[in-house]
PDB file of N, CA and C in Angstrom:
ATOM      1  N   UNK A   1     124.754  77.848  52.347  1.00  0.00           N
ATOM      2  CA  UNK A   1     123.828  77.171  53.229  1.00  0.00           C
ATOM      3  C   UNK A   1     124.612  76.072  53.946  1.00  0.00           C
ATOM      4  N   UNK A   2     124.700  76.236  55.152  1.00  0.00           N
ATOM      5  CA  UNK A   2     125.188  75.109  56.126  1.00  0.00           C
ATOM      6  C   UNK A   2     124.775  74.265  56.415  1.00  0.00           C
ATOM      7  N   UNK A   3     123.293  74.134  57.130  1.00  0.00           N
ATOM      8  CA  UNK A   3     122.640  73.043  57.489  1.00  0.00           C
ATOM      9  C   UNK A   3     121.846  71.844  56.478  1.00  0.00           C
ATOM     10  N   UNK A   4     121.947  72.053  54.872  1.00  0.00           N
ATOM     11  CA  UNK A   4     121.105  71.100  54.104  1.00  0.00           C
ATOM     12  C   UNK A   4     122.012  71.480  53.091  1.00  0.00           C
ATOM     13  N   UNK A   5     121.908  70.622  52.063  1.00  0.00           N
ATOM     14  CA  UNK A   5     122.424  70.390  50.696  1.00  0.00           C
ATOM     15  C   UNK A   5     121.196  70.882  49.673  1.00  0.00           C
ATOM     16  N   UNK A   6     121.514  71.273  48.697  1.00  0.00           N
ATOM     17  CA  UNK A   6     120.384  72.130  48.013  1.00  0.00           C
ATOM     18  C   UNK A   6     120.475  71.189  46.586  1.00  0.00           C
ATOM     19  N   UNK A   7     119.536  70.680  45.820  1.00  0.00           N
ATOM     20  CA  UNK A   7     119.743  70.161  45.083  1.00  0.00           C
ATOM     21  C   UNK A   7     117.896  70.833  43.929  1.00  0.00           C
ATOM     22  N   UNK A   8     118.689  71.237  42.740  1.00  0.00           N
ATOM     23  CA  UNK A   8     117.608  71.821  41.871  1.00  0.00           C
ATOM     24  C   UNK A   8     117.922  71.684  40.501  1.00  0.00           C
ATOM     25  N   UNK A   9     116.296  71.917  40.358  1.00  0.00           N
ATOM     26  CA  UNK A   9     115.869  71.624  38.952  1.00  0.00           C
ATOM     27  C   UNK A   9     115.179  71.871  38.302  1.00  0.00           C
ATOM     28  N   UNK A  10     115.468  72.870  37.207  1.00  0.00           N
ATOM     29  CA  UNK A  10     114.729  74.582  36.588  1.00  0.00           C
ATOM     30  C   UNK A  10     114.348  74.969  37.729  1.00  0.00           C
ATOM     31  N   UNK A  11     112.853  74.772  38.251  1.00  0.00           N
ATOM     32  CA  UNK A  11     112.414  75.907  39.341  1.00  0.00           C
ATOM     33  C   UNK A  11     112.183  75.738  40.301  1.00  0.00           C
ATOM     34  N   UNK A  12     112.566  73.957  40.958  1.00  0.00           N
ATOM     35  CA  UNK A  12     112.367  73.418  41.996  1.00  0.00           C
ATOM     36  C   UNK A  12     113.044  73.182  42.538  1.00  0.00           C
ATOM     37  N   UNK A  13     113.447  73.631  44.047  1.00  0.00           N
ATOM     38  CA  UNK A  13     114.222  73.610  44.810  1.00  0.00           C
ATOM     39  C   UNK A  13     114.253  72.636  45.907  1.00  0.00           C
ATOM     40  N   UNK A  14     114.648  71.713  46.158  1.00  0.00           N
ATOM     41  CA  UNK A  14     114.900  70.437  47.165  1.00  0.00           C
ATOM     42  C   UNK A  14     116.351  71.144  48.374  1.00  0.00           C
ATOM     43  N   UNK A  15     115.974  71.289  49.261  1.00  0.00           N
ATOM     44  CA  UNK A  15     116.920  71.123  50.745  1.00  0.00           C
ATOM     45  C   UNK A  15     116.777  69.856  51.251  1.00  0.00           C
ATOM     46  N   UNK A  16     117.985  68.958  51.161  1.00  0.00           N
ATOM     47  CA  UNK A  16     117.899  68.070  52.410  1.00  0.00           C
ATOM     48  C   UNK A  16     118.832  68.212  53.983  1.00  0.00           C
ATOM     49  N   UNK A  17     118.404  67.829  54.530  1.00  0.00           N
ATOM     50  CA  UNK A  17     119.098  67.794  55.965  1.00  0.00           C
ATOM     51  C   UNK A  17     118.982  66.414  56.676  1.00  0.00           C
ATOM     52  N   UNK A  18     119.960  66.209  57.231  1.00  0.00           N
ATOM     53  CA  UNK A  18     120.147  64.711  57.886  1.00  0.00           C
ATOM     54  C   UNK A  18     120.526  64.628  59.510  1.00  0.00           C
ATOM     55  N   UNK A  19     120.142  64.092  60.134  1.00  0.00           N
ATOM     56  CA  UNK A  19     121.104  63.686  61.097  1.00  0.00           C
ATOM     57  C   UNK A  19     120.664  62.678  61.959  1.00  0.00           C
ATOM     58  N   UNK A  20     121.235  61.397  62.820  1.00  0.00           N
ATOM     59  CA  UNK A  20     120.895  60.952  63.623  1.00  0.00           C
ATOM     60  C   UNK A  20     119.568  60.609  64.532  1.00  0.00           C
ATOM     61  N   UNK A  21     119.543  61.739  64.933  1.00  0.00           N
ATOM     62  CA  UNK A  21     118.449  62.204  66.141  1.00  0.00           C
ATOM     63  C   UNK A  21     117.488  62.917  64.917  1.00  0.00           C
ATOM     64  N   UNK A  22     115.398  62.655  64.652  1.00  0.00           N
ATOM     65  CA  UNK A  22     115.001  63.174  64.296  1.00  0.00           C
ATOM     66  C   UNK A  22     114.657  64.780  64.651  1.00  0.00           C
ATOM     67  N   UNK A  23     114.646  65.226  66.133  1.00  0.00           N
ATOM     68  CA  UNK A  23     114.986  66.535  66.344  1.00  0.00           C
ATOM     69  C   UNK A  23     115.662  67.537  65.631  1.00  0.00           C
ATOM     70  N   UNK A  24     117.089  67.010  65.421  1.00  0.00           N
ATOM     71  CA  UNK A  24     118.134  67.564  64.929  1.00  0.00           C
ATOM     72  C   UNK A  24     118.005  67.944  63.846  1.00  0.00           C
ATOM     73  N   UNK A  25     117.751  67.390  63.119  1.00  0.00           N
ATOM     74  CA  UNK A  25     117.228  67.076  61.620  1.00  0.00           C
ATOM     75  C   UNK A  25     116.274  68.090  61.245  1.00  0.00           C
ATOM     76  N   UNK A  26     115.528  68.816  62.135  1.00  0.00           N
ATOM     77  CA  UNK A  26     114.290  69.040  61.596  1.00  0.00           C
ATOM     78  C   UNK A  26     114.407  70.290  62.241  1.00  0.00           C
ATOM     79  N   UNK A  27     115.841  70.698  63.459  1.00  0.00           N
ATOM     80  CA  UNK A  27     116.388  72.022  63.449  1.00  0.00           C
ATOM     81  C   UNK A  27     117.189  72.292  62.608  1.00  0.00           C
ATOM     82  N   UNK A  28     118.223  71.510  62.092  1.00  0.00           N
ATOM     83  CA  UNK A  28     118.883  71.803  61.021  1.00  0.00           C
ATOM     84  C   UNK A  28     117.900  71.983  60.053  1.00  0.00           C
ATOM     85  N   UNK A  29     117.133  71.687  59.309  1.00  0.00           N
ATOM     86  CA  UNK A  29     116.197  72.102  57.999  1.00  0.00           C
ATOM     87  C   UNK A  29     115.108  73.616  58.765  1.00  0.00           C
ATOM     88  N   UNK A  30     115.184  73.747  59.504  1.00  0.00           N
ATOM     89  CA  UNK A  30     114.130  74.891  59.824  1.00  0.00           C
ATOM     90  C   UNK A  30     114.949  76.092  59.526  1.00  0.00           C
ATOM     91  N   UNK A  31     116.944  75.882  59.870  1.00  0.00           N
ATOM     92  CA  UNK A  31     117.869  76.503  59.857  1.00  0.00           C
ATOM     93  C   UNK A  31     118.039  77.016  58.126  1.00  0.00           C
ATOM     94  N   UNK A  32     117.970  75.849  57.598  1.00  0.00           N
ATOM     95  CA  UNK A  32     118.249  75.812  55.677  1.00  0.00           C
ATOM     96  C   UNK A  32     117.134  76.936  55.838  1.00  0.00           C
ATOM     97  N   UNK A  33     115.713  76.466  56.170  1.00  0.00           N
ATOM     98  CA  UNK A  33     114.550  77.330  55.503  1.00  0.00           C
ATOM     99  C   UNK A  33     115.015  78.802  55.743  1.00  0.00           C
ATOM    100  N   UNK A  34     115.418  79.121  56.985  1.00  0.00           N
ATOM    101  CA  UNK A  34     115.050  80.047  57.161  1.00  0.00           C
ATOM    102  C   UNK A  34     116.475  81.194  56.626  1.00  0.00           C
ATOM    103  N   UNK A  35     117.231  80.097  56.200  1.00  0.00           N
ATOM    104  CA  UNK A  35     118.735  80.771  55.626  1.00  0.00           C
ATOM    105  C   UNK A  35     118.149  80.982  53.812  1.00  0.00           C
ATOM    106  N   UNK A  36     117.445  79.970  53.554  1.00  0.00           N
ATOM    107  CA  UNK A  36     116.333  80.050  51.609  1.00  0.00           C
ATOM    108  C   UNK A  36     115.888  81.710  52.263  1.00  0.00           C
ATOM    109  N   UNK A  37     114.986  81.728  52.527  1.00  0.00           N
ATOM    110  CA  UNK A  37     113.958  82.721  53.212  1.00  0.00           C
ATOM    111  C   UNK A  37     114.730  83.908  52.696  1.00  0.00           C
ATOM    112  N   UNK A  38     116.017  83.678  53.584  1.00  0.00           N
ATOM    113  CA  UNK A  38     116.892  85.104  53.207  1.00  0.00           C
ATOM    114  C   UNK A  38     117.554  85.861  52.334  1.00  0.00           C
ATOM    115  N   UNK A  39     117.893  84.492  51.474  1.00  0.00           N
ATOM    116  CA  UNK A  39     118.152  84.336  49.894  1.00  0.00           C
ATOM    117  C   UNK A  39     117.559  84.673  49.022  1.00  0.00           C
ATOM    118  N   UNK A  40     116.340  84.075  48.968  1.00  0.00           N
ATOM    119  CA  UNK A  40     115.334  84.232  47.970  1.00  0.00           C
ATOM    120  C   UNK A  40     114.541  85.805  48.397  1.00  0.00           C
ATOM    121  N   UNK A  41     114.554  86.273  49.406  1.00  0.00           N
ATOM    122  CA  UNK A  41     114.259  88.015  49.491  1.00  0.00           C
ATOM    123  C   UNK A  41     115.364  88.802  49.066  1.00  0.00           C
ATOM    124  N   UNK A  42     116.707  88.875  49.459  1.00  0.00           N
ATOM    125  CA  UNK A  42     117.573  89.259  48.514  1.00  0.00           C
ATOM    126  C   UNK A  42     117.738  89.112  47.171  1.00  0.00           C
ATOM    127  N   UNK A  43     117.236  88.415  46.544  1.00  0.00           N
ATOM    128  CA  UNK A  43     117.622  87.859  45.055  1.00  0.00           C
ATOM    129  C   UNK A  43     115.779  88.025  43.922  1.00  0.00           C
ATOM    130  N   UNK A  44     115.259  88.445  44.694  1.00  0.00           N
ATOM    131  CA  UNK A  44     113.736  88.561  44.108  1.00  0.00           C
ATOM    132  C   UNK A  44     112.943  87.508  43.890  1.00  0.00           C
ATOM    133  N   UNK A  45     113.150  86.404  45.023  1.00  0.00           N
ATOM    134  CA  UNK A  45     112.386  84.917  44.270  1.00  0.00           C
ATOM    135  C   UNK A  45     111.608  85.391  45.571  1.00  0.00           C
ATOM    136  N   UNK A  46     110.216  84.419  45.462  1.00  0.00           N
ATOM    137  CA  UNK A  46     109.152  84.307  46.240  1.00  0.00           C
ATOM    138  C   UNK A  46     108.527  82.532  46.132  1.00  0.00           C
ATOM    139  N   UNK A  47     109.080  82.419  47.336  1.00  0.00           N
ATOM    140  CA  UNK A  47     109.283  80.754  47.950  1.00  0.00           C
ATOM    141  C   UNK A  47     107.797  80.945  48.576  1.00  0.00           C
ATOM    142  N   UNK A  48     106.733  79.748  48.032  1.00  0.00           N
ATOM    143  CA  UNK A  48     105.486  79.513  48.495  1.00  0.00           C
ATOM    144  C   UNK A  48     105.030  78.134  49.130  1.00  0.00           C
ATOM    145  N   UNK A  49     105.040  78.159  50.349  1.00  0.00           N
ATOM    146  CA  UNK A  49     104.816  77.450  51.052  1.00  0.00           C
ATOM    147  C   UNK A  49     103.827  76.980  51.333  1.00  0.00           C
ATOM    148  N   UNK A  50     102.948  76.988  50.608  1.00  0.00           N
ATOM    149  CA  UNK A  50     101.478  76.565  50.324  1.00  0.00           C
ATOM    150  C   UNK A  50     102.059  75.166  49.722  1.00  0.00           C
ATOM    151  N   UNK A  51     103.030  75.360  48.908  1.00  0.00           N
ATOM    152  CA  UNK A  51     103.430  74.144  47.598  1.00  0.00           C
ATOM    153  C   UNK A  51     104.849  73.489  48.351  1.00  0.00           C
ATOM    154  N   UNK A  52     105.169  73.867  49.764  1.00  0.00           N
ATOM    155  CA  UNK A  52     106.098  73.048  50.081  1.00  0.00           C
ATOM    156  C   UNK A  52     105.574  72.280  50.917  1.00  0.00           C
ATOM    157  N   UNK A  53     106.652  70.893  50.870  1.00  0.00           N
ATOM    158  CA  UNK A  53     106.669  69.815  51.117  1.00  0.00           C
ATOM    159  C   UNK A  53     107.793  69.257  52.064  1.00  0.00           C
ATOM    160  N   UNK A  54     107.171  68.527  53.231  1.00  0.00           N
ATOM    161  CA  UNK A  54     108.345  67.909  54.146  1.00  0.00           C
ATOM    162  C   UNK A  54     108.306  66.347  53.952  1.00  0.00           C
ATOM    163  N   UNK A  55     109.594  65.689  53.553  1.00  0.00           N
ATOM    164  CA  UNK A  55     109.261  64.454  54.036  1.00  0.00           C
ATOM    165  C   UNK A  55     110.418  63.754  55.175  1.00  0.00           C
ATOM    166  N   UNK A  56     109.910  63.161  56.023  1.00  0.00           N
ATOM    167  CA  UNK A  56     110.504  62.757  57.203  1.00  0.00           C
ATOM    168  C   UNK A  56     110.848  61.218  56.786  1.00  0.00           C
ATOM    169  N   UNK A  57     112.471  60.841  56.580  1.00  0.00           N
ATOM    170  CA  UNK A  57     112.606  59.342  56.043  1.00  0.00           C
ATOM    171  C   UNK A  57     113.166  59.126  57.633  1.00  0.00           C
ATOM    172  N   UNK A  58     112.598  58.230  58.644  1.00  0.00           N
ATOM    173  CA  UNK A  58     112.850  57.805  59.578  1.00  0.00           C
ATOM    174  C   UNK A  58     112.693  56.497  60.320  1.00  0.00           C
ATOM    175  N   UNK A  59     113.246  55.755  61.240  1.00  0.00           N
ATOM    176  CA  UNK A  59     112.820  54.443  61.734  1.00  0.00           C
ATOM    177  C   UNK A  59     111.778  54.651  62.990  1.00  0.00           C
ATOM    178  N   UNK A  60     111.559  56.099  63.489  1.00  0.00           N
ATOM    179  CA  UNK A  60     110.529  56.532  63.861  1.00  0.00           C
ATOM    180  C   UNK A  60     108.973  57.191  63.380  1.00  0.00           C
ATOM    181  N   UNK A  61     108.380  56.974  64.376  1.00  0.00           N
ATOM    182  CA  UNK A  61     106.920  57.571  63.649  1.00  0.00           C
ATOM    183  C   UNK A  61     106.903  58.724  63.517  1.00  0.00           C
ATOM    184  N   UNK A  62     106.796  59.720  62.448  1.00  0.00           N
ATOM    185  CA  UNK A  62     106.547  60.858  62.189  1.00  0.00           C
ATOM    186  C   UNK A  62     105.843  61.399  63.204  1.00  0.00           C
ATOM    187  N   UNK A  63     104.684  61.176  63.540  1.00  0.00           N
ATOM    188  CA  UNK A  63     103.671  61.518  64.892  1.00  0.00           C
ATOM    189  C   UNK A  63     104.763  61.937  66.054  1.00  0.00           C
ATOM    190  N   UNK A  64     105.928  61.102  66.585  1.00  0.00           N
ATOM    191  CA  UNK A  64     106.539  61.462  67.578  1.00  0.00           C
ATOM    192  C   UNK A  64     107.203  62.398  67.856  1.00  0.00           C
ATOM    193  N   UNK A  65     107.340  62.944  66.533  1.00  0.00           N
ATOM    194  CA  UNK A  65     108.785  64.143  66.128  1.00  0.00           C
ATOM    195  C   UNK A  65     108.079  64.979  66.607  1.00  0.00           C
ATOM    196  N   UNK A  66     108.157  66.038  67.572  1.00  0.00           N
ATOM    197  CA  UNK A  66     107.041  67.113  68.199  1.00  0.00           C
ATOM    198  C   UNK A  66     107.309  68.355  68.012  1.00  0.00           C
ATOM    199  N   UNK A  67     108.704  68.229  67.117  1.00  0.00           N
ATOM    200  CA  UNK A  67     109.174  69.712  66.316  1.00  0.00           C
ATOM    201  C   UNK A  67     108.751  69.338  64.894  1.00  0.00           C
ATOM    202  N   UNK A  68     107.980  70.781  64.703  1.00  0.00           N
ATOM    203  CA  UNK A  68     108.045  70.557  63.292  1.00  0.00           C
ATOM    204  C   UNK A  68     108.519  71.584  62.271  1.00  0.00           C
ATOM    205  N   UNK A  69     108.879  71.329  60.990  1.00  0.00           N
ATOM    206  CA  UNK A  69     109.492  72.169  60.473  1.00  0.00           C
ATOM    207  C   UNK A  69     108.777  73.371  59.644  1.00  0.00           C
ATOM    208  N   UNK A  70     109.168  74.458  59.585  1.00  0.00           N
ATOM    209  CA  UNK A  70     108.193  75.345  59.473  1.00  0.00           C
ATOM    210  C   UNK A  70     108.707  77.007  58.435  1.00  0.00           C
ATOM    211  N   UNK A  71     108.277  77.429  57.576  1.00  0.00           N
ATOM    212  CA  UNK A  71     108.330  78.312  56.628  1.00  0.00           C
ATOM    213  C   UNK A  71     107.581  79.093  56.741  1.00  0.00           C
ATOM    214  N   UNK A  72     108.158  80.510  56.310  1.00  0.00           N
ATOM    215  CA  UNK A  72     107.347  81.879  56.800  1.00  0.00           C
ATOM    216  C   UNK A  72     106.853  82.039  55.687  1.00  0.00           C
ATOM    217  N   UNK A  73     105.805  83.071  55.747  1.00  0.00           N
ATOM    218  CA  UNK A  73     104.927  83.117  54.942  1.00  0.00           C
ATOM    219  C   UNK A  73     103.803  83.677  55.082  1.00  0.00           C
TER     220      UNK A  73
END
């Protein structure tokens, strides 16, 4: 995975992604998801996105970010 750092524990899986510009950030993590996505269908896991979670740590308002990040499903 290129765009996020994967950090887990037993069955919970954390991607983070960083960058500068909140845009960026939130193409790079759509990039992680959708690189998990591909992983976890090859490998027999089933990633539920009902139970995922985004959090946006920023000096901007979340409201402004007009991309958002997004998991198939």
């Amino acid at each position: 995975m290129t765009d996020a750092k994967i950090v887990q524990f037993a069955d919970d899986i954390t991607l983070v992604s960083a960058a500068r510009d909140p845009e960026e950030a939130v193409q790079k993590m759509n990039s992680a998801l959708q690189q998990f996505e591909q992983y976890a269908a090859g490998n027999w896991l089933a990633p539920e996105p009902t139970k995922t979670q985004v959090l946006y740590c920023t000096g901007q308002n979340k409201e402004d970010i007009k991309t958002k990040c997004r998991m198939a499903g």
